[in-house]
Protein backbone atom coordinates (compact mmCIF):
# COMPACT_ATOMS: atom_id res chain seq x y z
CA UNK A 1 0.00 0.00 0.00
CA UNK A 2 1.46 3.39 -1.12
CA UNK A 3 3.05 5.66 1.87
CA UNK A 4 0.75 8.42 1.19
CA UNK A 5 -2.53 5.74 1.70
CA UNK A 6 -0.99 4.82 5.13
CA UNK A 7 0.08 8.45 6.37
CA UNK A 8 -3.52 9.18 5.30
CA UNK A 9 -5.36 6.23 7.23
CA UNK A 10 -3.35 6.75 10.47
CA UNK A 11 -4.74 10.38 10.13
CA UNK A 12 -8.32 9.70 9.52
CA UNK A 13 -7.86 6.73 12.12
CA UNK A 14 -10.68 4.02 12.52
CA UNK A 15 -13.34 6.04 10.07
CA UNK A 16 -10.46 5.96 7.63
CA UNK A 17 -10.51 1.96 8.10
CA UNK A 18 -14.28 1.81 7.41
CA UNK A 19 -14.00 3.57 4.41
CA UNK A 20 -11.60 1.90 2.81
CA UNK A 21 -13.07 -1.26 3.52
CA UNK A 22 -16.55 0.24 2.10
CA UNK A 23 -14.89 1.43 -1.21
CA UNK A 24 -13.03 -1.81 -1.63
CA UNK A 25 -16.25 -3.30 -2.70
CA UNK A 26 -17.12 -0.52 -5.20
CA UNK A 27 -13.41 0.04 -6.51
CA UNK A 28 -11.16 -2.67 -5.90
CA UNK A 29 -8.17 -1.52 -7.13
CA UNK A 30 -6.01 -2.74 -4.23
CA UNK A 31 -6.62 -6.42 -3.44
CA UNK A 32 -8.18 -6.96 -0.10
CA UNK A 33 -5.97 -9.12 1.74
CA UNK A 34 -3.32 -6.51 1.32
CA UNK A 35 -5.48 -4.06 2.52
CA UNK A 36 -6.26 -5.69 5.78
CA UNK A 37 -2.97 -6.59 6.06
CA UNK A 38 -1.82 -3.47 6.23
CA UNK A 39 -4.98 -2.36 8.96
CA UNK A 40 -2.93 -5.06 10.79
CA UNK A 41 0.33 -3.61 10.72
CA UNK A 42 -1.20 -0.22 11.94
CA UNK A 43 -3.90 -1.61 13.95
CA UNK A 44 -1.60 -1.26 17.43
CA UNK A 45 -1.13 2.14 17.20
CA UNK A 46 -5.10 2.58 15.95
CA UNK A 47 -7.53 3.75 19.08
CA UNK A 48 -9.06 0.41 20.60
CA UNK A 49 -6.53 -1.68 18.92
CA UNK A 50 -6.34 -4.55 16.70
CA UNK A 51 -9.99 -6.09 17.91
CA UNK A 52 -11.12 -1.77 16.73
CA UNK A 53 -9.31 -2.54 13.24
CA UNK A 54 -11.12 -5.81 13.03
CA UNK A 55 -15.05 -4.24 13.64
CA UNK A 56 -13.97 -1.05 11.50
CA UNK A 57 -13.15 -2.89 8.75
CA UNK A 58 -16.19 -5.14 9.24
CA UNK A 59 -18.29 -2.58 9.18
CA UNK A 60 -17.39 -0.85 6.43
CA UNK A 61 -17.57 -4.10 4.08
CA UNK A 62 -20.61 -4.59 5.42
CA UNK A 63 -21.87 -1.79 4.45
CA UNK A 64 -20.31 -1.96 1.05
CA UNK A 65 -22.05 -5.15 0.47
CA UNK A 66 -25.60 -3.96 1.45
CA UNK A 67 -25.42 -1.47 -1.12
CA UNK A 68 -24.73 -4.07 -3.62
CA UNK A 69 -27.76 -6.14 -1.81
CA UNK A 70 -29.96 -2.91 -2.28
CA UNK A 71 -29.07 -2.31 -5.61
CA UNK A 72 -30.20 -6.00 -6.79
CA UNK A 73 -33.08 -5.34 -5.14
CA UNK A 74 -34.20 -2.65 -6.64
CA UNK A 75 -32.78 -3.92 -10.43
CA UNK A 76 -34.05 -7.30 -9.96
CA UNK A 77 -34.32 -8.42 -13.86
CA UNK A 78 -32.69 -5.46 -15.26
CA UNK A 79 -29.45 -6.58 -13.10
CA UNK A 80 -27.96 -9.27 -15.48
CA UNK A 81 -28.69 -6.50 -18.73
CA UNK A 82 -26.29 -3.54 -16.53
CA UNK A 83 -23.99 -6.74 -15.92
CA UNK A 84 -23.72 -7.46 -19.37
CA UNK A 85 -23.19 -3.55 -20.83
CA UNK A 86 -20.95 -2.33 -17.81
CA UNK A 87 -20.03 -5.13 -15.69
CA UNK A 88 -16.17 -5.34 -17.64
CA UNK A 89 -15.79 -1.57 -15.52
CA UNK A 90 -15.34 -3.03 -12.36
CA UNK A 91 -14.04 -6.49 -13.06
CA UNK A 92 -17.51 -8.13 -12.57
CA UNK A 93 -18.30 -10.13 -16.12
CA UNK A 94 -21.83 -11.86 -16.77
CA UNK A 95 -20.01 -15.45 -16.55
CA UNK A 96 -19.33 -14.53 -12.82
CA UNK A 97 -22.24 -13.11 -12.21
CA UNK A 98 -23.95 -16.09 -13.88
CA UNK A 99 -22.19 -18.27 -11.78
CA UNK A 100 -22.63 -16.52 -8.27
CA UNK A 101 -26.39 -16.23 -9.33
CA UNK A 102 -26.61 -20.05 -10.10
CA UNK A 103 -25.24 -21.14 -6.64
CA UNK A 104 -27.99 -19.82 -4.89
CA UNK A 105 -30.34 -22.80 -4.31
CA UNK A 106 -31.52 -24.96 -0.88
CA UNK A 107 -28.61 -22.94 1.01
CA UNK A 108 -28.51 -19.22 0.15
CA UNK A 109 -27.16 -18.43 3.96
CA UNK A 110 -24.33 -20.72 3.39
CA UNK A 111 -23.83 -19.57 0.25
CA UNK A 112 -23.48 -16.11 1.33
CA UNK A 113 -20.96 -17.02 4.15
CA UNK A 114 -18.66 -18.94 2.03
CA UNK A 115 -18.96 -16.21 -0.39
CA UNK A 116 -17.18 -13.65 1.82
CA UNK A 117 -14.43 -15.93 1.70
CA UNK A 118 -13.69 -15.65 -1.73
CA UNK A 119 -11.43 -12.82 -3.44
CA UNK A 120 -13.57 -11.31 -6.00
CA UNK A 121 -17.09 -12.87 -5.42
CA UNK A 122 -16.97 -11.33 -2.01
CA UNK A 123 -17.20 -7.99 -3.56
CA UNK A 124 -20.06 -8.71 -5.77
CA UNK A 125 -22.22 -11.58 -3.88
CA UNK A 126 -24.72 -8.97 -3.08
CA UNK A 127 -26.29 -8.52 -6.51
CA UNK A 128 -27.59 -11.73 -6.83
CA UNK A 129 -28.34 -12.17 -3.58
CA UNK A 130 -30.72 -9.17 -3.98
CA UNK A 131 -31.65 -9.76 -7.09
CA UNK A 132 -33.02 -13.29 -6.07
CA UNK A 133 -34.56 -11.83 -3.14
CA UNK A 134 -32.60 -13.10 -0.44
CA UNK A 135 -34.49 -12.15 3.23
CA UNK A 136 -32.60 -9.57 4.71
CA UNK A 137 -32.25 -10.23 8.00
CA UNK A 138 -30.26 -13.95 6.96
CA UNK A 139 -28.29 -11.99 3.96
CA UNK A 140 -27.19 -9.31 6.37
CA UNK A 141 -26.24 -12.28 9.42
CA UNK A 142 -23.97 -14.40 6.63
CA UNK A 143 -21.99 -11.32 5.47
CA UNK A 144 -21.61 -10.42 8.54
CA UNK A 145 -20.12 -13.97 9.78
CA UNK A 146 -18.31 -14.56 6.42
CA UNK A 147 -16.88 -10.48 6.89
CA UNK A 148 -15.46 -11.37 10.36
CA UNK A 149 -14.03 -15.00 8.94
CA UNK A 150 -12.53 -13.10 6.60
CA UNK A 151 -11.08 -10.08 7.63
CA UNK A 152 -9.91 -11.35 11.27
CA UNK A 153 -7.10 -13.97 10.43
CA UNK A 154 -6.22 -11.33 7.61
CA UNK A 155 -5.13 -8.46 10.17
CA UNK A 156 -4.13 -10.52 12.67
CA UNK A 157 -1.50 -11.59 10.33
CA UNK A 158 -0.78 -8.02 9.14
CA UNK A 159 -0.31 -7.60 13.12
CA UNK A 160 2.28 -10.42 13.51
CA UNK A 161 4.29 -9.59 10.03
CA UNK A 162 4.31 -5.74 11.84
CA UNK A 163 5.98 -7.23 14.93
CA UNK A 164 8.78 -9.25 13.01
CA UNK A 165 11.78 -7.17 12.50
CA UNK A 166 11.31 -6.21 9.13
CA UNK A 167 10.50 -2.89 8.02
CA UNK A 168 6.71 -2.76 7.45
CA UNK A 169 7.10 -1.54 3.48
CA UNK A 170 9.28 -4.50 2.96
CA UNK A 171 6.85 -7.00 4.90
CA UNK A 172 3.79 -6.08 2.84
CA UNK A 173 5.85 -6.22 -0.41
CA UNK A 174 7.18 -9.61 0.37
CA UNK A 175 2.83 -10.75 1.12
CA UNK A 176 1.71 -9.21 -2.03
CA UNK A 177 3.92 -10.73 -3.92
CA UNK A 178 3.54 -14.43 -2.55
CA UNK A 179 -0.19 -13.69 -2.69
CA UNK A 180 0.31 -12.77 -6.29
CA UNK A 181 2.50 -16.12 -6.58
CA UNK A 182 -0.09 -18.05 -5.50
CA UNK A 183 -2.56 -16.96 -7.31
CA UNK A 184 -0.67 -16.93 -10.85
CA UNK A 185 0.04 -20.70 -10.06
CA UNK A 186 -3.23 -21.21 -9.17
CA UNK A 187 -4.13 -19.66 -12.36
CA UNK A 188 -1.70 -21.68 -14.49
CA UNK A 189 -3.08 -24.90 -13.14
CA UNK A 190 -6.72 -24.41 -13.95
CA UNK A 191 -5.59 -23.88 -17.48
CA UNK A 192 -3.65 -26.82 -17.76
CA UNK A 193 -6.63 -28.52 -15.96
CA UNK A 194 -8.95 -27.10 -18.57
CA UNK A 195 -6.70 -28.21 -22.00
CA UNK A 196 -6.31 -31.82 -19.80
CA UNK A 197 -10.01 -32.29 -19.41
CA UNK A 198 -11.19 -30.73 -23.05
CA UNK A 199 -12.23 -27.57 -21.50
CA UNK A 200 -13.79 -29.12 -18.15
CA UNK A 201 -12.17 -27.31 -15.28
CA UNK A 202 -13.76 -26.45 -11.68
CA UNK A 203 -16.78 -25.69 -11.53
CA UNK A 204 -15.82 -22.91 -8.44
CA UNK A 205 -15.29 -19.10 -9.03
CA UNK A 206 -12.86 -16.94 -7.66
């Protein structure tokens, strides 16, 4: 995370967590295990602590994904049209939103949960949720559990990497960048799964 993003989040303190967390799911330009990393590494010298880093940034992807719940609600029909013309904007394309759509079923709580566990459909998981009419009060309990699964091991381990004595820049370089490994071999894999299995690869998202 650039230096001028931190100087600015220790300034704006805790409200400057929730936002960030809130915008995340609207423009999600930084990836958000970095992100909460880096709450982590700061969270100690944030009022209230690390457990005060942990419900700020709950709260304010929480909030991001109600908006996203609200907005389905209120599309319904006309959601998977707006997809379709300006999903590619913000990195959501109809095949994902196909997908998170079509898991919806006997277990929409569960689905829910899990979702806030994935990078990418955790951003988005809202739209179809509200577009299928999800109750609230069960939609807004899930995200809520699958926020906190989410977000606590996340800073907690921004918290520890802070404590280690390497300088904090270098520590979040070094987790980007095996996150980024990870995910390129990840990537690389399903392919080769894919051309193996004549175009048959998982069936999961994210």
């Amino acid at each position: 995370m650039p230096q001028s993003i931190i100087d600015l989040l220790m300034s704006a303190g805790l409200a400057g967590v929730a936002f960030l967390a809130f915008a995340e799911k609207y423009v999600p330009i930084i990836p958000s295990y970095v992100m909460l990393a880096a709450f982590g590494a700061l969270g100690d010298e944030m009022e209230g602590g690390l457990a005060a880093t942990v419900a700020a940034a709950t709260l304010g992807s929480v909030a991001g994904a109600l908006g996203w719940y609200s907005l389905g609600r209120l599309l319904s029909g006309r959601a998977e049209r707006l997809v379709a013309r300006r999903g590619r904007y913000i990195l959501l394309t109809p095949k994902l939103y196909d997908r998170m759509r079509g898991a919806y079923g006997r277990h929409p709580f569960l689905v829910t949960l899990v979702a806030q566990t994935i990078p990418t459909v955790r951003i988005f998981i809202g739209l179809p949720a509200g577009v299928m009419r999800m109750p609230f009060r069960p939609y807004l309990a899930a995200t809520v559990l699958g926020t906190l699964i989410w977000n606590a091991p996340l800073v907690m381990l921004g918290d520890v990497l802070a404590e280690s004595r390497m300088d904090t820049a270098h520590v979040m370089m070094w987790f980007a960048a095996a996150i980024l490994g990870v995910e390129v071999t990840a990537f690389i894999v399903w392919r080769l799964m894919r051309r193996g299995g004549g175009g048959h690869g998982p069936g999961a998202v994210g």
